[in-house]
PDB file of N, CA and C in Angstrom:
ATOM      1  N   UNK A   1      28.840   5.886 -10.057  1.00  0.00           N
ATOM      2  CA  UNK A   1      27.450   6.234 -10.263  1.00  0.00           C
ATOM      3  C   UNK A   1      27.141   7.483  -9.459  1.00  0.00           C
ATOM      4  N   UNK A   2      26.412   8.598 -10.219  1.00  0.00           N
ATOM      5  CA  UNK A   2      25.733   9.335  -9.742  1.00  0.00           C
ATOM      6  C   UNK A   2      24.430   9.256  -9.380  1.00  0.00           C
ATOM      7  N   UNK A   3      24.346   9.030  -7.372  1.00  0.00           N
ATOM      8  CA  UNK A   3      23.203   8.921  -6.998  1.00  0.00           C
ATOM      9  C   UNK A   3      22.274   9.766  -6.536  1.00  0.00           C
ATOM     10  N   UNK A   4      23.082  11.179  -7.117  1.00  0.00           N
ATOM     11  CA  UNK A   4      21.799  12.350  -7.336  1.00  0.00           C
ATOM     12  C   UNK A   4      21.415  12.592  -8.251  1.00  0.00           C
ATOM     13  N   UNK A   5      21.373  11.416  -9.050  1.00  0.00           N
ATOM     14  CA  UNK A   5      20.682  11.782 -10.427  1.00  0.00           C
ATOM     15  C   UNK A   5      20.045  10.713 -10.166  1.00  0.00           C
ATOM     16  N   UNK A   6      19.592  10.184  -9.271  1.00  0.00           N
ATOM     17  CA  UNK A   6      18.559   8.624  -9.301  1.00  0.00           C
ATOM     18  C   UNK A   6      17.208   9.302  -8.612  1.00  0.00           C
ATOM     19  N   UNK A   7      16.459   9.306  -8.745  1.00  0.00           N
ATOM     20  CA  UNK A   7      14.821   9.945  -7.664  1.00  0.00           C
ATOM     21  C   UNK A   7      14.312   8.539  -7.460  1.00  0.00           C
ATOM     22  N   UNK A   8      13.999   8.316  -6.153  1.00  0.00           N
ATOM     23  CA  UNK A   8      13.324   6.918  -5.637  1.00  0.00           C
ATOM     24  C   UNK A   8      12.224   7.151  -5.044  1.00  0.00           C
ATOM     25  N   UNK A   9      11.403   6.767  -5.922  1.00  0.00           N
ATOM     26  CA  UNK A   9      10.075   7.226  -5.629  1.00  0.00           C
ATOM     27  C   UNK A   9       9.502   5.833  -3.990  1.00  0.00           C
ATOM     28  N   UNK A  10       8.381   6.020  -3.560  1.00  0.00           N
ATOM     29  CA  UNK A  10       7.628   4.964  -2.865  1.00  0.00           C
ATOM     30  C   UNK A  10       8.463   4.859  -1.271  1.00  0.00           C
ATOM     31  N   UNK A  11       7.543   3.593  -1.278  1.00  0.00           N
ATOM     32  CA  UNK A  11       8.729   3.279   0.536  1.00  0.00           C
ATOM     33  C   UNK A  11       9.809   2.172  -0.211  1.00  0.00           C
ATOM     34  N   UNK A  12      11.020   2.977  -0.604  1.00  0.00           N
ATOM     35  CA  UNK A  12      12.070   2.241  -1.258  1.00  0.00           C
ATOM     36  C   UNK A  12      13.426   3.275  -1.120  1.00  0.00           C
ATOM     37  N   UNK A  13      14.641   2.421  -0.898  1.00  0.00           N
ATOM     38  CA  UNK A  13      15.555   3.283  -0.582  1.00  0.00           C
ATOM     39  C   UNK A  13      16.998   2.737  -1.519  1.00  0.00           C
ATOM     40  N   UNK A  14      17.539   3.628  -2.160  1.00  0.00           N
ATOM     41  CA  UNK A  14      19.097   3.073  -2.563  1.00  0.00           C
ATOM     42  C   UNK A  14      20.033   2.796  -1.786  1.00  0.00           C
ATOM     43  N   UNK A  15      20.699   1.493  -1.960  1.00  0.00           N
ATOM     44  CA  UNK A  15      21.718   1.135  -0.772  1.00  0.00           C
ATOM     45  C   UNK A  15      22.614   1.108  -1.866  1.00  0.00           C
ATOM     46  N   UNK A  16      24.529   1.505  -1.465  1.00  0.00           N
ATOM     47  CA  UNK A  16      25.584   0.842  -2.407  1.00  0.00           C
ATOM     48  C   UNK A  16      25.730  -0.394  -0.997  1.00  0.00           C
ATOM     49  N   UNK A  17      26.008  -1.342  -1.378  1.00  0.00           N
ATOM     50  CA  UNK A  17      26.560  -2.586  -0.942  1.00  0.00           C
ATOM     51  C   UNK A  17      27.735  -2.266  -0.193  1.00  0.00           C
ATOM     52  N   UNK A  18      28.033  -2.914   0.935  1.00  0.00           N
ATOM     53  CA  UNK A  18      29.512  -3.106   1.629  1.00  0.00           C
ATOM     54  C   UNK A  18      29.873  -4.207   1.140  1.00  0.00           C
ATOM     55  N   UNK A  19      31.528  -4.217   0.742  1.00  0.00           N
ATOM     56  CA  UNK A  19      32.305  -5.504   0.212  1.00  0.00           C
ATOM     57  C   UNK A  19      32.959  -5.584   1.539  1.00  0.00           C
ATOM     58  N   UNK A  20      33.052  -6.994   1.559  1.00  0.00           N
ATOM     59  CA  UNK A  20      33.817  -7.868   2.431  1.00  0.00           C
ATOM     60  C   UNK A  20      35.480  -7.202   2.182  1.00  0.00           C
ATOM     61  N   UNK A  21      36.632  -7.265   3.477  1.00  0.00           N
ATOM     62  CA  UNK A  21      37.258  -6.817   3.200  1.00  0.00           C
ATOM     63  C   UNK A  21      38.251  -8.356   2.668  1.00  0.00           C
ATOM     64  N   UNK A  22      39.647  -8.090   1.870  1.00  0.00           N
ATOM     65  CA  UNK A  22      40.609  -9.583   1.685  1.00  0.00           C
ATOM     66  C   UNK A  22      41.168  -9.535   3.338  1.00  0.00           C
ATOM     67  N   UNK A  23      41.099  -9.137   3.911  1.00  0.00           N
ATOM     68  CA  UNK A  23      42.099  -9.406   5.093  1.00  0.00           C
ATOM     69  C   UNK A  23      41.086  -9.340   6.574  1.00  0.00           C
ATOM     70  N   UNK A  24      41.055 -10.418   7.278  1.00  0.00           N
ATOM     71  CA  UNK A  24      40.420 -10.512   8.244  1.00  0.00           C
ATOM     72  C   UNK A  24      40.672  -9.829   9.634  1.00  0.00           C
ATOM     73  N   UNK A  25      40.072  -9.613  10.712  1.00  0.00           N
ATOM     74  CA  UNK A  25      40.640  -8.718  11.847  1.00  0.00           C
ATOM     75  C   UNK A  25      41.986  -9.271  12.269  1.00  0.00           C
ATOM     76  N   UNK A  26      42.121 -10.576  11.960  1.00  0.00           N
ATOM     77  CA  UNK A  26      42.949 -11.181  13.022  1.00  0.00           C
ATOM     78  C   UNK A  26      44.444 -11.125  11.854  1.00  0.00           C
ATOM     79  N   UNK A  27      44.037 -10.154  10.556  1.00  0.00           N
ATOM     80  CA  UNK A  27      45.377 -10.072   9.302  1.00  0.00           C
ATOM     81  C   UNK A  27      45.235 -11.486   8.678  1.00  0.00           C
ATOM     82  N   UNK A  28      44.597 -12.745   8.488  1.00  0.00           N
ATOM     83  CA  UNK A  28      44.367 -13.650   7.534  1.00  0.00           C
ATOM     84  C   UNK A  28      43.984 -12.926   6.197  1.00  0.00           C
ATOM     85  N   UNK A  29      44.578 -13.217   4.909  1.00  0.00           N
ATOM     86  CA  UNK A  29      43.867 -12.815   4.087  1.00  0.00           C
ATOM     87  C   UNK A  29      43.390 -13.855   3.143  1.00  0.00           C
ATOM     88  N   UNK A  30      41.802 -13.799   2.953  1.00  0.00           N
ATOM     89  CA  UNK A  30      40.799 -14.771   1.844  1.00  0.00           C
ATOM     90  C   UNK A  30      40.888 -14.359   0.769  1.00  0.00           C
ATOM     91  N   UNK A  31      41.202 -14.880  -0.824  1.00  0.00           N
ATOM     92  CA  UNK A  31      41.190 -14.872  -1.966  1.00  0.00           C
ATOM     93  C   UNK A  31      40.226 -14.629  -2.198  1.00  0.00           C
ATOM     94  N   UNK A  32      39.215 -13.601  -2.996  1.00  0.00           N
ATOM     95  CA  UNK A  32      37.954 -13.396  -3.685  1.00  0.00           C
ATOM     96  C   UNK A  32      36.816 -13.378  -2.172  1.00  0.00           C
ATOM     97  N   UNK A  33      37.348 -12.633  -1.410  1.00  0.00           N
ATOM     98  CA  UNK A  33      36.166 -12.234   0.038  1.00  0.00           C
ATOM     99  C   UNK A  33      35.282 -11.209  -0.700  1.00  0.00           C
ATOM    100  N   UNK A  34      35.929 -10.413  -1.352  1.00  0.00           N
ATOM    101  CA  UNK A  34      35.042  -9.049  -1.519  1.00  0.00           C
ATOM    102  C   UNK A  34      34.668  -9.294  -2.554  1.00  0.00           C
ATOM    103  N   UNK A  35      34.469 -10.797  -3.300  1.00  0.00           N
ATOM    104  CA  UNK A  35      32.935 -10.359  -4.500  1.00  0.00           C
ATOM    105  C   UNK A  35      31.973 -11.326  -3.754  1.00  0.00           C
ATOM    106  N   UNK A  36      32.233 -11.826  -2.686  1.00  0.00           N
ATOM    107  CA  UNK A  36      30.794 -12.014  -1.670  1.00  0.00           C
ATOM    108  C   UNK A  36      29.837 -10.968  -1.343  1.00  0.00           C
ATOM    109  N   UNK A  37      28.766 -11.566  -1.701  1.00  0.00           N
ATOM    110  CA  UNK A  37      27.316 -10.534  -1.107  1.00  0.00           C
ATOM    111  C   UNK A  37      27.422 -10.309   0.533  1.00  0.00           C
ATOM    112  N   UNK A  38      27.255  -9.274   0.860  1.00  0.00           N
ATOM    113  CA  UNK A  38      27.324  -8.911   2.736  1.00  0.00           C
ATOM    114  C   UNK A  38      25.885  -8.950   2.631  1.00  0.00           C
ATOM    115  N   UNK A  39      24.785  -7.880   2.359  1.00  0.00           N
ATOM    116  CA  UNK A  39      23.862  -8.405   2.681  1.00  0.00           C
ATOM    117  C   UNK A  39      23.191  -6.497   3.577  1.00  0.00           C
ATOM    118  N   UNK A  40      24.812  -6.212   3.318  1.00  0.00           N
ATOM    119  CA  UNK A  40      25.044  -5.053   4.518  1.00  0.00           C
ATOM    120  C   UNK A  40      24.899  -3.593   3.231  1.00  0.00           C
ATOM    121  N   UNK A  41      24.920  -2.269   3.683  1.00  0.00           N
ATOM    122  CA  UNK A  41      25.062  -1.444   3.026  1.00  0.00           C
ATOM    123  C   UNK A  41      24.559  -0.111   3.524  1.00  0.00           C
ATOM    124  N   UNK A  42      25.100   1.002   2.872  1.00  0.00           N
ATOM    125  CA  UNK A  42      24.409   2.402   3.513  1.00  0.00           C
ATOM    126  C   UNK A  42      23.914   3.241   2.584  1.00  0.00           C
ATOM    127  N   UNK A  43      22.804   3.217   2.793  1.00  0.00           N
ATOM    128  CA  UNK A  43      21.462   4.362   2.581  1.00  0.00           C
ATOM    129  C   UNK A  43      22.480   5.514   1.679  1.00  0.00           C
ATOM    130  N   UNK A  44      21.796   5.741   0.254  1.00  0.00           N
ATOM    131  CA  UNK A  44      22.105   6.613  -0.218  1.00  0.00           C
ATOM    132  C   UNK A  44      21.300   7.725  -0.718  1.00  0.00           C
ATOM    133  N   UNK A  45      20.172   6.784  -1.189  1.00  0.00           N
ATOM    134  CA  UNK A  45      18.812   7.916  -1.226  1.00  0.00           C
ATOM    135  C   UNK A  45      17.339   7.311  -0.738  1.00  0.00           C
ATOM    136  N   UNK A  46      16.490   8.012  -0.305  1.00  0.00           N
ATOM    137  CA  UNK A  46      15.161   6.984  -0.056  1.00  0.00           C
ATOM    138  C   UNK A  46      13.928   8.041  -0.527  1.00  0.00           C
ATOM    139  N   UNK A  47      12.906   7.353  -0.763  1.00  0.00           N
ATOM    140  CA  UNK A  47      11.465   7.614  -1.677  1.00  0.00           C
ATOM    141  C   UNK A  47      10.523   8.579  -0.647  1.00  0.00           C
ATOM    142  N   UNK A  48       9.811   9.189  -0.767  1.00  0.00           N
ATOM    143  CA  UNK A  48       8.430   9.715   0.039  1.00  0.00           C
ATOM    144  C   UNK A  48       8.259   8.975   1.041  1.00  0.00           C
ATOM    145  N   UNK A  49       8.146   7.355   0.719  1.00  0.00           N
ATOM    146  CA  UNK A  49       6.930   6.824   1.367  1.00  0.00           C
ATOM    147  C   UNK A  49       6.013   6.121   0.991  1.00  0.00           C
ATOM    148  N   UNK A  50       5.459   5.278   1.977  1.00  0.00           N
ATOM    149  CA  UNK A  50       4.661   4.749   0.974  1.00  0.00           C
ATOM    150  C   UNK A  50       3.117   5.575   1.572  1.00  0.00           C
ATOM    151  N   UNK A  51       2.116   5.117   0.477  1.00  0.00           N
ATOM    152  CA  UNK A  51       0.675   6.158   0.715  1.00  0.00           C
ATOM    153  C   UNK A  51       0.059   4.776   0.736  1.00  0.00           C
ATOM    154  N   UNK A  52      -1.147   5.082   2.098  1.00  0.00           N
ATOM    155  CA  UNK A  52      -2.084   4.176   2.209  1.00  0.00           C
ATOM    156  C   UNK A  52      -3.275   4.277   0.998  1.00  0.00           C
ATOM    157  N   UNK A  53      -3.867   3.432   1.855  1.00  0.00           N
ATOM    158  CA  UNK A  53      -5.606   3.650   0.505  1.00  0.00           C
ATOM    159  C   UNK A  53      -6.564   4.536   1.186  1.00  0.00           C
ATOM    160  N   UNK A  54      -6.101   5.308   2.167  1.00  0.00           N
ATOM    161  CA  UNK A  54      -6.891   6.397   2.660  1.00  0.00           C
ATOM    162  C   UNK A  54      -5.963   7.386   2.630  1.00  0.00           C
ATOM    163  N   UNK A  55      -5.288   7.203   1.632  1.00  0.00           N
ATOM    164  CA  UNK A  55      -3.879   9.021   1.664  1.00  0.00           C
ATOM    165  C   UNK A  55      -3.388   9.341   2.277  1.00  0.00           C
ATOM    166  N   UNK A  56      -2.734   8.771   3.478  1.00  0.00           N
ATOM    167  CA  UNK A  56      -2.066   8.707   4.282  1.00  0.00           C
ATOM    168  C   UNK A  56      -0.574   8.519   3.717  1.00  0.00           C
ATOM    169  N   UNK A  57       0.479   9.615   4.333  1.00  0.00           N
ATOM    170  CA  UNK A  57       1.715   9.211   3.444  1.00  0.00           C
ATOM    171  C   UNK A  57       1.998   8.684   4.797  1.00  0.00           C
ATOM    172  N   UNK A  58       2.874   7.280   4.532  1.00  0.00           N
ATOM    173  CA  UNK A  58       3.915   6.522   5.429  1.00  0.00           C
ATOM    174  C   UNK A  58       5.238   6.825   5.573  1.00  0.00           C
ATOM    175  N   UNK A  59       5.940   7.806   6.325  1.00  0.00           N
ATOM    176  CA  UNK A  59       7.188   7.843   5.546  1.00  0.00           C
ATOM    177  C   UNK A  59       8.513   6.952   5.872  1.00  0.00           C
ATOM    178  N   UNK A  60       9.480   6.865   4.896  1.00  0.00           N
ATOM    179  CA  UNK A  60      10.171   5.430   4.860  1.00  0.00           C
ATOM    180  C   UNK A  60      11.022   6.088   6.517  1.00  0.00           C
ATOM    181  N   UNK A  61      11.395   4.762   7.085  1.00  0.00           N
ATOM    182  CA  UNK A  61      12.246   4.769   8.638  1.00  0.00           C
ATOM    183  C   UNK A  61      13.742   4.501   8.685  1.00  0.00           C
ATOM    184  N   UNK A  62      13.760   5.267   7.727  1.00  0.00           N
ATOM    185  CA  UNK A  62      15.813   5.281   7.166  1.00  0.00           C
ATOM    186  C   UNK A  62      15.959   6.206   6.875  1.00  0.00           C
ATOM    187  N   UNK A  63      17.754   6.888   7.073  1.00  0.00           N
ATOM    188  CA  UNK A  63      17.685   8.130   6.724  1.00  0.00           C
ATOM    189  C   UNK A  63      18.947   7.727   5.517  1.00  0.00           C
ATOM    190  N   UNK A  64      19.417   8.679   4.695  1.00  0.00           N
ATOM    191  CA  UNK A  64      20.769   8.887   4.408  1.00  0.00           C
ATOM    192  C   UNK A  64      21.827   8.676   5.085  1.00  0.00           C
ATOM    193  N   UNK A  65      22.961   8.097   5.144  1.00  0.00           N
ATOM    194  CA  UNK A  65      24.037   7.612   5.532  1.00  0.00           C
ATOM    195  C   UNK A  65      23.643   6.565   6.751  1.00  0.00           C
ATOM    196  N   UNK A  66      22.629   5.888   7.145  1.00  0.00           N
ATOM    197  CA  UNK A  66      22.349   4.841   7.442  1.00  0.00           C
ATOM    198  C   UNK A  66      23.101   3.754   7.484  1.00  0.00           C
ATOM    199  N   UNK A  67      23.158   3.035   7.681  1.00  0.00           N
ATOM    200  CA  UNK A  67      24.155   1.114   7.411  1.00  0.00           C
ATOM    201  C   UNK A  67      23.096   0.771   7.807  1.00  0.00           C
ATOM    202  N   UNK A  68      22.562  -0.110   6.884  1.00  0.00           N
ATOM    203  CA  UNK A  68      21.628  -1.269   6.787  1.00  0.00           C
ATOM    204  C   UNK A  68      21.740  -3.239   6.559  1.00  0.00           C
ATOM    205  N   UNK A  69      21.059  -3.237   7.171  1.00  0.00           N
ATOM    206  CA  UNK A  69      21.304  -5.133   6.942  1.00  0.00           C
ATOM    207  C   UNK A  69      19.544  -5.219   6.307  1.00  0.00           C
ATOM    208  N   UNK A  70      19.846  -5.978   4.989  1.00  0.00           N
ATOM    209  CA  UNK A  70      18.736  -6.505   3.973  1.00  0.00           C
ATOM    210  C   UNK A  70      18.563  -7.613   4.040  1.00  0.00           C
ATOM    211  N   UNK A  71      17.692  -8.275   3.756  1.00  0.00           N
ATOM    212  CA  UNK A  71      17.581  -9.908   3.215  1.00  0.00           C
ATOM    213  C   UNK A  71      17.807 -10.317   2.250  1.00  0.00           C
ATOM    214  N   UNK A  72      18.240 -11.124   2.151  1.00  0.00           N
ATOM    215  CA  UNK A  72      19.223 -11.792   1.076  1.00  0.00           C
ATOM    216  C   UNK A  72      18.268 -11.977  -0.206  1.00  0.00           C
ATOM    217  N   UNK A  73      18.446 -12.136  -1.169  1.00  0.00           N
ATOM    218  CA  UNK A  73      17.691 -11.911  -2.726  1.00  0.00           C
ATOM    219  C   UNK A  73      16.901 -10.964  -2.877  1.00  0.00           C
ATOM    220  N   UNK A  74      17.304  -9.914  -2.286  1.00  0.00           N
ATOM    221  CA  UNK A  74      16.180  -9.004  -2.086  1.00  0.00           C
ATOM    222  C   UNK A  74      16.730  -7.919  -2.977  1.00  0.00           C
ATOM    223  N   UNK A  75      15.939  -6.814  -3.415  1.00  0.00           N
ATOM    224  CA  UNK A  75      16.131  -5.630  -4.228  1.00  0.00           C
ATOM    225  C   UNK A  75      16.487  -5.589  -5.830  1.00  0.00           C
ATOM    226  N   UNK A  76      16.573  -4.648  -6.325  1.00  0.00           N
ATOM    227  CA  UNK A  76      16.928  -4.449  -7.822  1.00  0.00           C
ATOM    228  C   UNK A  76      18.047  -4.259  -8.180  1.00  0.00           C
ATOM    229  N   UNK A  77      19.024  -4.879  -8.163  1.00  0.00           N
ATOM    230  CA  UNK A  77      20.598  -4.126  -8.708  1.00  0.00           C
ATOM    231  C   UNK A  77      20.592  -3.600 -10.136  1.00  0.00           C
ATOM    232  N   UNK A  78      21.002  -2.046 -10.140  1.00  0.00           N
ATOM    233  CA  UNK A  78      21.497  -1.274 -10.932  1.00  0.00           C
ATOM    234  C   UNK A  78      22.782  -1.376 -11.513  1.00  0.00           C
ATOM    235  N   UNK A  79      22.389  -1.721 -12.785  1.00  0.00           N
ATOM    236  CA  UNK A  79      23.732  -1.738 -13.953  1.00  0.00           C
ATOM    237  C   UNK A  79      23.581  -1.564 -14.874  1.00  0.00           C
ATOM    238  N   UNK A  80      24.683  -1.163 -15.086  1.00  0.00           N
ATOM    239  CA  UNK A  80      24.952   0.006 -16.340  1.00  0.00           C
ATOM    240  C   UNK A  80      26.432  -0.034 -17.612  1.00  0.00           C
ATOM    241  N   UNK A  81      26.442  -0.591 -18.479  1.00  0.00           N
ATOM    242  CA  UNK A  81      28.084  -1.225 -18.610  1.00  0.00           C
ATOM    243  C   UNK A  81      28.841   0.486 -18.099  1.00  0.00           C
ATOM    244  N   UNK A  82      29.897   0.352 -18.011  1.00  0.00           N
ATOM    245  CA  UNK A  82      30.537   0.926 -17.407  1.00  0.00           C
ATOM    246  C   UNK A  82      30.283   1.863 -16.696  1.00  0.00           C
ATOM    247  N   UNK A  83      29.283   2.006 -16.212  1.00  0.00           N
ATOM    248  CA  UNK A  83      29.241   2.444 -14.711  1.00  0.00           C
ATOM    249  C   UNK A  83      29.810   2.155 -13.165  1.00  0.00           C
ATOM    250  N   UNK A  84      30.378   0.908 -13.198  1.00  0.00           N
ATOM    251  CA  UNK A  84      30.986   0.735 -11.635  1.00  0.00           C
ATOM    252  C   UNK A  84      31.764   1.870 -10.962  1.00  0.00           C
ATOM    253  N   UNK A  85      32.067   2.243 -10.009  1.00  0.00           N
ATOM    254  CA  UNK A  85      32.576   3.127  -9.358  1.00  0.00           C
ATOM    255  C   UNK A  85      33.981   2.153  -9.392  1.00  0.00           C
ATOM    256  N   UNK A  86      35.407   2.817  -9.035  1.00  0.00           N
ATOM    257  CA  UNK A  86      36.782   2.637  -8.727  1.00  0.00           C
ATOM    258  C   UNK A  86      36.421   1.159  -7.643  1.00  0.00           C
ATOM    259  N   UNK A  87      35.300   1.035  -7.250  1.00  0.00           N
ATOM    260  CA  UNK A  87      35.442  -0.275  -6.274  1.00  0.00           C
ATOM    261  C   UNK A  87      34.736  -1.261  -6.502  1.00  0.00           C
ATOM    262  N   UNK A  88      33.981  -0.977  -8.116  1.00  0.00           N
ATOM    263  CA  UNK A  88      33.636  -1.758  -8.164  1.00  0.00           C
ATOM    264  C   UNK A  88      31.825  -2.637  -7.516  1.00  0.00           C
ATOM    265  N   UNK A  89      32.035  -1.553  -6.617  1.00  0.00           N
ATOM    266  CA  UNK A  89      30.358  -0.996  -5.591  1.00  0.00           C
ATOM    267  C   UNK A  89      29.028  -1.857  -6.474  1.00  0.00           C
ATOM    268  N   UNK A  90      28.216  -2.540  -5.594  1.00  0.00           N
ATOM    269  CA  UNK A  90      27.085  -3.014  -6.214  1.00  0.00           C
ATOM    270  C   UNK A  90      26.033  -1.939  -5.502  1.00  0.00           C
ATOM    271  N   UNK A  91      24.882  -1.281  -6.898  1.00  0.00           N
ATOM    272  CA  UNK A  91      23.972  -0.236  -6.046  1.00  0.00           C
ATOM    273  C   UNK A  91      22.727  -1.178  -6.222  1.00  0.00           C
ATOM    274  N   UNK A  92      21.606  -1.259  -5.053  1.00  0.00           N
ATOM    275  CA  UNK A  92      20.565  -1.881  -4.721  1.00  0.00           C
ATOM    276  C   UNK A  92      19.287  -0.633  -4.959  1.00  0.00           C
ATOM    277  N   UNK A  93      18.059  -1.176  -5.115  1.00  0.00           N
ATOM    278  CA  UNK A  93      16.969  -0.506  -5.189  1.00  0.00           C
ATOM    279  C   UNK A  93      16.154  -1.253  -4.011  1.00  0.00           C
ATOM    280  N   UNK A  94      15.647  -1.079  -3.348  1.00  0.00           N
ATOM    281  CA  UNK A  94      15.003  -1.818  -2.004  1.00  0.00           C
ATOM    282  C   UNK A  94      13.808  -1.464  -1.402  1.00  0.00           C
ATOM    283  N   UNK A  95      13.188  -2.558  -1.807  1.00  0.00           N
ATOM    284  CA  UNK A  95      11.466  -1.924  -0.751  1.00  0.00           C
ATOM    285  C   UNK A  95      12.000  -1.517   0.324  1.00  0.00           C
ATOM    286  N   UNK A  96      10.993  -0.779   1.767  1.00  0.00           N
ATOM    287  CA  UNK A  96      11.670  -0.319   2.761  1.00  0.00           C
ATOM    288  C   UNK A  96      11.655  -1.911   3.531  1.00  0.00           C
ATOM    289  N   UNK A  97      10.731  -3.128   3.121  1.00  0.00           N
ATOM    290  CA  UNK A  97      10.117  -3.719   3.781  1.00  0.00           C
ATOM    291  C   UNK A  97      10.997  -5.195   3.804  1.00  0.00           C
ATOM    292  N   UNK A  98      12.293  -5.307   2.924  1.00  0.00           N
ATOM    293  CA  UNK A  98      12.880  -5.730   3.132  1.00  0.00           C
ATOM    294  C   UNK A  98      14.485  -5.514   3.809  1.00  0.00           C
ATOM    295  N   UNK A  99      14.263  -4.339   4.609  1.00  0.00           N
ATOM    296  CA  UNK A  99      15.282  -3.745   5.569  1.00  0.00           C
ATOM    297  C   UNK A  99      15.235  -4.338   6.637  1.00  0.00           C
ATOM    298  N   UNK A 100      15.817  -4.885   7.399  1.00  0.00           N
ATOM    299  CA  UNK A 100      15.972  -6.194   8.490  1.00  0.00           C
ATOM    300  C   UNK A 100      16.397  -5.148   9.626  1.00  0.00           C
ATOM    301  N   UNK A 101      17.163  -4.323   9.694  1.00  0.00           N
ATOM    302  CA  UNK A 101      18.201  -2.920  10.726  1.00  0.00           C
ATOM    303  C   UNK A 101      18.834  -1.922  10.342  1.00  0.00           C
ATOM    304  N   UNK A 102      19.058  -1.638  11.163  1.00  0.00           N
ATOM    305  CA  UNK A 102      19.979  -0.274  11.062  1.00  0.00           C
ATOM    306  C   UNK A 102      20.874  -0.688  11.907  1.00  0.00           C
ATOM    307  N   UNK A 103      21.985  -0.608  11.525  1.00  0.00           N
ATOM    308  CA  UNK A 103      23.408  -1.071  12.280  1.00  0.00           C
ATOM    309  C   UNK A 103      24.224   0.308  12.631  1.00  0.00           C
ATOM    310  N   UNK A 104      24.023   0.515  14.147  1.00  0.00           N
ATOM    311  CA  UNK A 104      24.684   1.271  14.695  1.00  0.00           C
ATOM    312  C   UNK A 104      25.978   2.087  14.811  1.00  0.00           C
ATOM    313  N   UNK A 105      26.685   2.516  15.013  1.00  0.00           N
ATOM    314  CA  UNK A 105      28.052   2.690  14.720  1.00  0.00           C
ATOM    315  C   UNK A 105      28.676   2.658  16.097  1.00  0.00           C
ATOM    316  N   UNK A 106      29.883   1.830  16.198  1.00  0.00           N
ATOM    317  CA  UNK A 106      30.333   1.676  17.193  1.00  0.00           C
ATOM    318  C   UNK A 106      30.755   3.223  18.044  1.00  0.00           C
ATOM    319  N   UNK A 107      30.864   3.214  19.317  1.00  0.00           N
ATOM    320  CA  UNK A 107      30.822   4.341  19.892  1.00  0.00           C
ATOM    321  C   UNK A 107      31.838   4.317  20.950  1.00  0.00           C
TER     322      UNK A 107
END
């Protein structure tokens, strides 16, 4: 999927999904890990903002390349028949308001 051809309007942001990996830190590997929902994902595009009822623009508190943690049943998944990317990638549409964090990157 081309996600510069998506415009996200509002306080709403595109996430692609992180898949679980088959092989655990410790090298165990789980049968069918990675068509589990994580829940997890990074910011690919986000909206204006949202506008109050006095015109006030809000603007969304995520940037691009972000890692985010969502709540679970949350957002719009985008599909398209053959659109999946080589991995198979689930893409999300997401109020800003069901964004739970921003997950840091280890340092």
């Amino acid at each position: 999927m081309d996600a510069s051809k998506i415009v996200i309007k509002g306080a709403r942001v595109l996430v692609k999904e992180q898949k679980l990996s088959q092989t655990t830190d410790s090298g165990i590997i789980i049968q069918g890990r990675e068509k589990e929902h994580t829940n997890q994902g990074v910011v690919l595009a986000v909206g204006e903002g949202a506008i109050l009822e006095n015109g006030t623009l809000v603007p969304v508190n995520v940037k691009v390349g972000d890692k985010v943690m969502y709540t679970a049943f949350s957002g719009s998944p985008i599909t398209k028949a053959g659109d999946e990317d080589e991995e198979g990638a689930r893409y999300l549409i997401l109020n800003e308001r069901d964004i739970l964090c921003i997950i840091l990157p280890d340092d």
